[in-house]
PDB file of N, CA and C in Angstrom:
ATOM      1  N   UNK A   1      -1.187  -1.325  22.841  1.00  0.00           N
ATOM      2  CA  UNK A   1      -1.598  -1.999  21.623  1.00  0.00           C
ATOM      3  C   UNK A   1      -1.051  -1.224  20.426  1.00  0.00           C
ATOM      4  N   UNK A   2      -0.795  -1.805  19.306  1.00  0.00           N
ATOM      5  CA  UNK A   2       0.058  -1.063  18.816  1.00  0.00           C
ATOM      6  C   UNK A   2      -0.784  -1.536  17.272  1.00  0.00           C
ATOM      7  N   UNK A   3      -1.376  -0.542  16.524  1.00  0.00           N
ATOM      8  CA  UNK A   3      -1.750   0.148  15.577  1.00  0.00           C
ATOM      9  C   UNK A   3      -1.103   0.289  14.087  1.00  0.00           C
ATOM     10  N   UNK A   4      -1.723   0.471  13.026  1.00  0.00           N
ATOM     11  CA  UNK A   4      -1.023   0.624  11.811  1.00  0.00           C
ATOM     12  C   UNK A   4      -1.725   1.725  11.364  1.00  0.00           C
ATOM     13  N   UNK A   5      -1.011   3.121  10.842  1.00  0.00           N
ATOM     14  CA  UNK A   5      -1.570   4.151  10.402  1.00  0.00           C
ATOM     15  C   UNK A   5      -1.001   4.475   9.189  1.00  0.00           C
ATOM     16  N   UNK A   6      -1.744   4.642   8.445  1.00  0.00           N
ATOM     17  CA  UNK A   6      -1.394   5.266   6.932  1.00  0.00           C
ATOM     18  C   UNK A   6      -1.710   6.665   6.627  1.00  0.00           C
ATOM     19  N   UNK A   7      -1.041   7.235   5.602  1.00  0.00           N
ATOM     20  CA  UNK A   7      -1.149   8.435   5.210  1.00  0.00           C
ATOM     21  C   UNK A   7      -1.255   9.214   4.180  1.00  0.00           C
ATOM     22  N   UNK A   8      -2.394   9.636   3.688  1.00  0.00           N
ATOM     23  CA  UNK A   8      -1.938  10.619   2.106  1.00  0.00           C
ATOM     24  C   UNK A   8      -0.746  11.157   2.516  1.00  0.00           C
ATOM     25  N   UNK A   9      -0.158  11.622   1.136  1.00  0.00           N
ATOM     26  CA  UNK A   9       1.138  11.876   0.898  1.00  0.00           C
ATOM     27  C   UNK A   9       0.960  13.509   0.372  1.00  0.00           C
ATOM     28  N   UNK A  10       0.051  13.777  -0.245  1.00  0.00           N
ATOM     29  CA  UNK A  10      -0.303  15.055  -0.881  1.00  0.00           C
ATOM     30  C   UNK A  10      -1.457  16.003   0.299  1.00  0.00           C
ATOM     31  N   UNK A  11      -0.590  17.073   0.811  1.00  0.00           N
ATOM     32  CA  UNK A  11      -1.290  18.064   1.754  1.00  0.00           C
ATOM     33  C   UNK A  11      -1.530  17.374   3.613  1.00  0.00           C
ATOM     34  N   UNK A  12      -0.642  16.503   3.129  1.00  0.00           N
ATOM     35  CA  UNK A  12      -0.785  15.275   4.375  1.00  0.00           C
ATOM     36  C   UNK A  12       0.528  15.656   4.948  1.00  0.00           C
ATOM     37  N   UNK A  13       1.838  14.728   4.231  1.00  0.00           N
ATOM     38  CA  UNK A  13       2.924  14.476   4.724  1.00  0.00           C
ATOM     39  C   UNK A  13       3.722  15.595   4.338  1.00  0.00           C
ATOM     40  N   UNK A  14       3.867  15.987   2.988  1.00  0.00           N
ATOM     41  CA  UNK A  14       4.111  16.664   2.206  1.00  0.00           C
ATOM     42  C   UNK A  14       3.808  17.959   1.964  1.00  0.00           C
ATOM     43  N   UNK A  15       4.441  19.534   2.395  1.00  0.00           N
ATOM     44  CA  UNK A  15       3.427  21.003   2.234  1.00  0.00           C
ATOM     45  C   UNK A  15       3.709  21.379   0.511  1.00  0.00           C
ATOM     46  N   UNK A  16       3.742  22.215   0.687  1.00  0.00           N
ATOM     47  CA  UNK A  16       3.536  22.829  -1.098  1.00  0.00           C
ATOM     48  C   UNK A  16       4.492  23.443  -1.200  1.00  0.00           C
ATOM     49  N   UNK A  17       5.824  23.130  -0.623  1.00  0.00           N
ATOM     50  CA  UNK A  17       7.028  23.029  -1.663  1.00  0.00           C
ATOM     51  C   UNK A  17       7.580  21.253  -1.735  1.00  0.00           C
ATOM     52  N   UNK A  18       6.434  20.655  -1.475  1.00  0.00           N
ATOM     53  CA  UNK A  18       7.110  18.863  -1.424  1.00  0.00           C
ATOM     54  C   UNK A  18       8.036  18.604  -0.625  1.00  0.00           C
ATOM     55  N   UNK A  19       8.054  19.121   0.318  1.00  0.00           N
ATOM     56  CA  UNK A  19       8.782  18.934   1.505  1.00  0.00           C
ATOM     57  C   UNK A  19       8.251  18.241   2.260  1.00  0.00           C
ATOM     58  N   UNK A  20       9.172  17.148   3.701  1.00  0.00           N
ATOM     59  CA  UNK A  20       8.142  16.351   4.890  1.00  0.00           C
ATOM     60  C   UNK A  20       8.539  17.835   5.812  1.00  0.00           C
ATOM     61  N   UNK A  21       7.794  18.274   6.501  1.00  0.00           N
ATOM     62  CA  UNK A  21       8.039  19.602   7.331  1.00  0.00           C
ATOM     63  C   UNK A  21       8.230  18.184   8.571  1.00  0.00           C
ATOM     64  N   UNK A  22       9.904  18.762   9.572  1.00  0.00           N
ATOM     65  CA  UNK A  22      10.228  18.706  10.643  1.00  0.00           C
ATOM     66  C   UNK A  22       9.253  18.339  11.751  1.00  0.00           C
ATOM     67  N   UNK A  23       7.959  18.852  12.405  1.00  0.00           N
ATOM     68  CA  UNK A  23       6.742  18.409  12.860  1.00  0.00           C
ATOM     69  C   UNK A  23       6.319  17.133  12.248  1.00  0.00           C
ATOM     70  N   UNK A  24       6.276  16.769  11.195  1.00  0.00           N
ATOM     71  CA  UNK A  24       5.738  15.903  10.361  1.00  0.00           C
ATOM     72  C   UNK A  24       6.448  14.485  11.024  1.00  0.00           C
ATOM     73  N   UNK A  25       7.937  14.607  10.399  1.00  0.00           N
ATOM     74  CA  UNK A  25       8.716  13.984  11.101  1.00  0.00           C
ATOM     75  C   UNK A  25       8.658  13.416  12.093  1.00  0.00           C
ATOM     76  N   UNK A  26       8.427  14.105  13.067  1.00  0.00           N
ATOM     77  CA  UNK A  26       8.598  13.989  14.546  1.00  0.00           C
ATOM     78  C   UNK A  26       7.723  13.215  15.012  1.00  0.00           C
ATOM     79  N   UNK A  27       6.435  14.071  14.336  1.00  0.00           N
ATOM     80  CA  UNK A  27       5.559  12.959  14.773  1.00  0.00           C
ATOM     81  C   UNK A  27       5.544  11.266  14.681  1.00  0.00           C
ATOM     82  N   UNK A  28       5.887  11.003  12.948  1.00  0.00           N
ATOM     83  CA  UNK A  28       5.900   9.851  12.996  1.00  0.00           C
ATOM     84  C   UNK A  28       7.024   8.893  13.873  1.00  0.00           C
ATOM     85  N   UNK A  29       8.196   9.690  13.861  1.00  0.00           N
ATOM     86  CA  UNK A  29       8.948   9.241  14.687  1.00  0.00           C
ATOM     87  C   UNK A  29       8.301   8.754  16.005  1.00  0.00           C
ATOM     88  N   UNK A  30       7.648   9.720  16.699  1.00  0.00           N
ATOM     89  CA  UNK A  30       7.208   8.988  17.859  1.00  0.00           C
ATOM     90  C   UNK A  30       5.830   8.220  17.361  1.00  0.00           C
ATOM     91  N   UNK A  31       5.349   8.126  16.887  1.00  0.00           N
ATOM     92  CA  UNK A  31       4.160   6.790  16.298  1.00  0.00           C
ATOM     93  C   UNK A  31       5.215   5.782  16.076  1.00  0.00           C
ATOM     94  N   UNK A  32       6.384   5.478  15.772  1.00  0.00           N
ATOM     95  CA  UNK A  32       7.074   4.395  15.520  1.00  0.00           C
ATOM     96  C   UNK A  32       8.263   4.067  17.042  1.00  0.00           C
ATOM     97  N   UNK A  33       8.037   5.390  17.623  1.00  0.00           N
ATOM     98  CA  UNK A  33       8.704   4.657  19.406  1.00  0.00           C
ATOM     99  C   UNK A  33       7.643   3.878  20.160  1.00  0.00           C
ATOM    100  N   UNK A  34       6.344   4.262  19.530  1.00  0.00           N
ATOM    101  CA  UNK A  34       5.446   3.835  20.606  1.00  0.00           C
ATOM    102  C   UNK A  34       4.706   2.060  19.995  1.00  0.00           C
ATOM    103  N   UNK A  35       6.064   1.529  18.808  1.00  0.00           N
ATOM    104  CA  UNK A  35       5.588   0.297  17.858  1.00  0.00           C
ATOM    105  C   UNK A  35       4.531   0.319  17.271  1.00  0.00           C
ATOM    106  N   UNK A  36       4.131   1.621  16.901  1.00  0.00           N
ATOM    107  CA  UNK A  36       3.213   1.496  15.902  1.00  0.00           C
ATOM    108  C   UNK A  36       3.901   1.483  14.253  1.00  0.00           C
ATOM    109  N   UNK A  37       2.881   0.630  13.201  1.00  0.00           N
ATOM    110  CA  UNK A  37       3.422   0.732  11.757  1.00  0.00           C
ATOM    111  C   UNK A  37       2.902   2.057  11.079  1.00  0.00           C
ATOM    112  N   UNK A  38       3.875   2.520  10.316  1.00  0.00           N
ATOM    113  CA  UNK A  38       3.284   3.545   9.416  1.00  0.00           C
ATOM    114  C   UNK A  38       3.701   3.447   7.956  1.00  0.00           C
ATOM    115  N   UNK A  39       2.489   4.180   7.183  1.00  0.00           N
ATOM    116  CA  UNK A  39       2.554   3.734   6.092  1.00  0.00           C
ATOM    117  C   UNK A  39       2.223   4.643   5.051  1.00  0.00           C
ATOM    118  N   UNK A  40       2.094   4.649   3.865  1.00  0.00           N
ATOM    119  CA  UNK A  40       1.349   6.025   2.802  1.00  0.00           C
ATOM    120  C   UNK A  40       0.346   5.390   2.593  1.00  0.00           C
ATOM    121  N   UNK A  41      -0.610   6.030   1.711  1.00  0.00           N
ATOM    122  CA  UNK A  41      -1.311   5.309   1.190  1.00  0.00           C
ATOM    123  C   UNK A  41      -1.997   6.847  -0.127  1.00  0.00           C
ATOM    124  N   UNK A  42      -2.113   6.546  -1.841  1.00  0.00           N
ATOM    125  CA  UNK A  42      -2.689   7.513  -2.187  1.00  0.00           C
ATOM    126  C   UNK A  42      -3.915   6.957  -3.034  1.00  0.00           C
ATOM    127  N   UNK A  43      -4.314   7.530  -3.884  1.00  0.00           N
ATOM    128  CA  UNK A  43      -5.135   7.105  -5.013  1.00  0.00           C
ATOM    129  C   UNK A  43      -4.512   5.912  -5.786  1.00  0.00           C
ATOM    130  N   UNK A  44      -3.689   5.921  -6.073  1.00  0.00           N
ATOM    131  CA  UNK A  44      -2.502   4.845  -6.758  1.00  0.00           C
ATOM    132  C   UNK A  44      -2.549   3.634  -6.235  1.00  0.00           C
ATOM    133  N   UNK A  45      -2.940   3.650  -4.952  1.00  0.00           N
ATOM    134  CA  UNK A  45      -2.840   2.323  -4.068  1.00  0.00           C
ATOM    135  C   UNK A  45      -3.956   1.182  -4.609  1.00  0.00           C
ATOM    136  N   UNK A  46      -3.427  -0.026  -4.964  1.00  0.00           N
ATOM    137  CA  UNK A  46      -3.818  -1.341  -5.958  1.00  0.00           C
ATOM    138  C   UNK A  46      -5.154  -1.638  -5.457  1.00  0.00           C
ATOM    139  N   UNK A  47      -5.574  -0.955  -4.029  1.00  0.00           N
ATOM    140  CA  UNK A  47      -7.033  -1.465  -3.544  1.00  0.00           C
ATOM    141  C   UNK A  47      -7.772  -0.610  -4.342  1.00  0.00           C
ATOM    142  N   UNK A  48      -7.357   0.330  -5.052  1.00  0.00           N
ATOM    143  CA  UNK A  48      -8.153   1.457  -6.047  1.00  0.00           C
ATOM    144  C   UNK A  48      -7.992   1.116  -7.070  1.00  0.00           C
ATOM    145  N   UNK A  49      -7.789   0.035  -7.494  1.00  0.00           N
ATOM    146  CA  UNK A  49      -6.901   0.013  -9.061  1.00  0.00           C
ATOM    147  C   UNK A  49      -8.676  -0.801  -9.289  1.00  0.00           C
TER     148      UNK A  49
END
């Protein structure tokens, strides 16, 4: 069954030089072999507006 996961972007995806760290990557990579959707999601997002 295949899933939709979202993600903060700040301390999430992103370390504290604003980088996606390699692990990070990878992971989603395989969340998207296994047909799952991925997505961001922050404060900004219009369901907060």
């Amino acid at each position: 069954m295949s899933k939709i996961v979202f993600f903060d972007v700040d301390g999430t995806l992103v370390d504290e030089k604003k980088e996606i760290p390699e692990s990070t990557r990878k992971a989603i990579q395989s969340l998207k072999r296994k047909r799952n959707l991925c997505g961001n999601c922050n404060r900004a997002c219009p369901v907060y507006a």
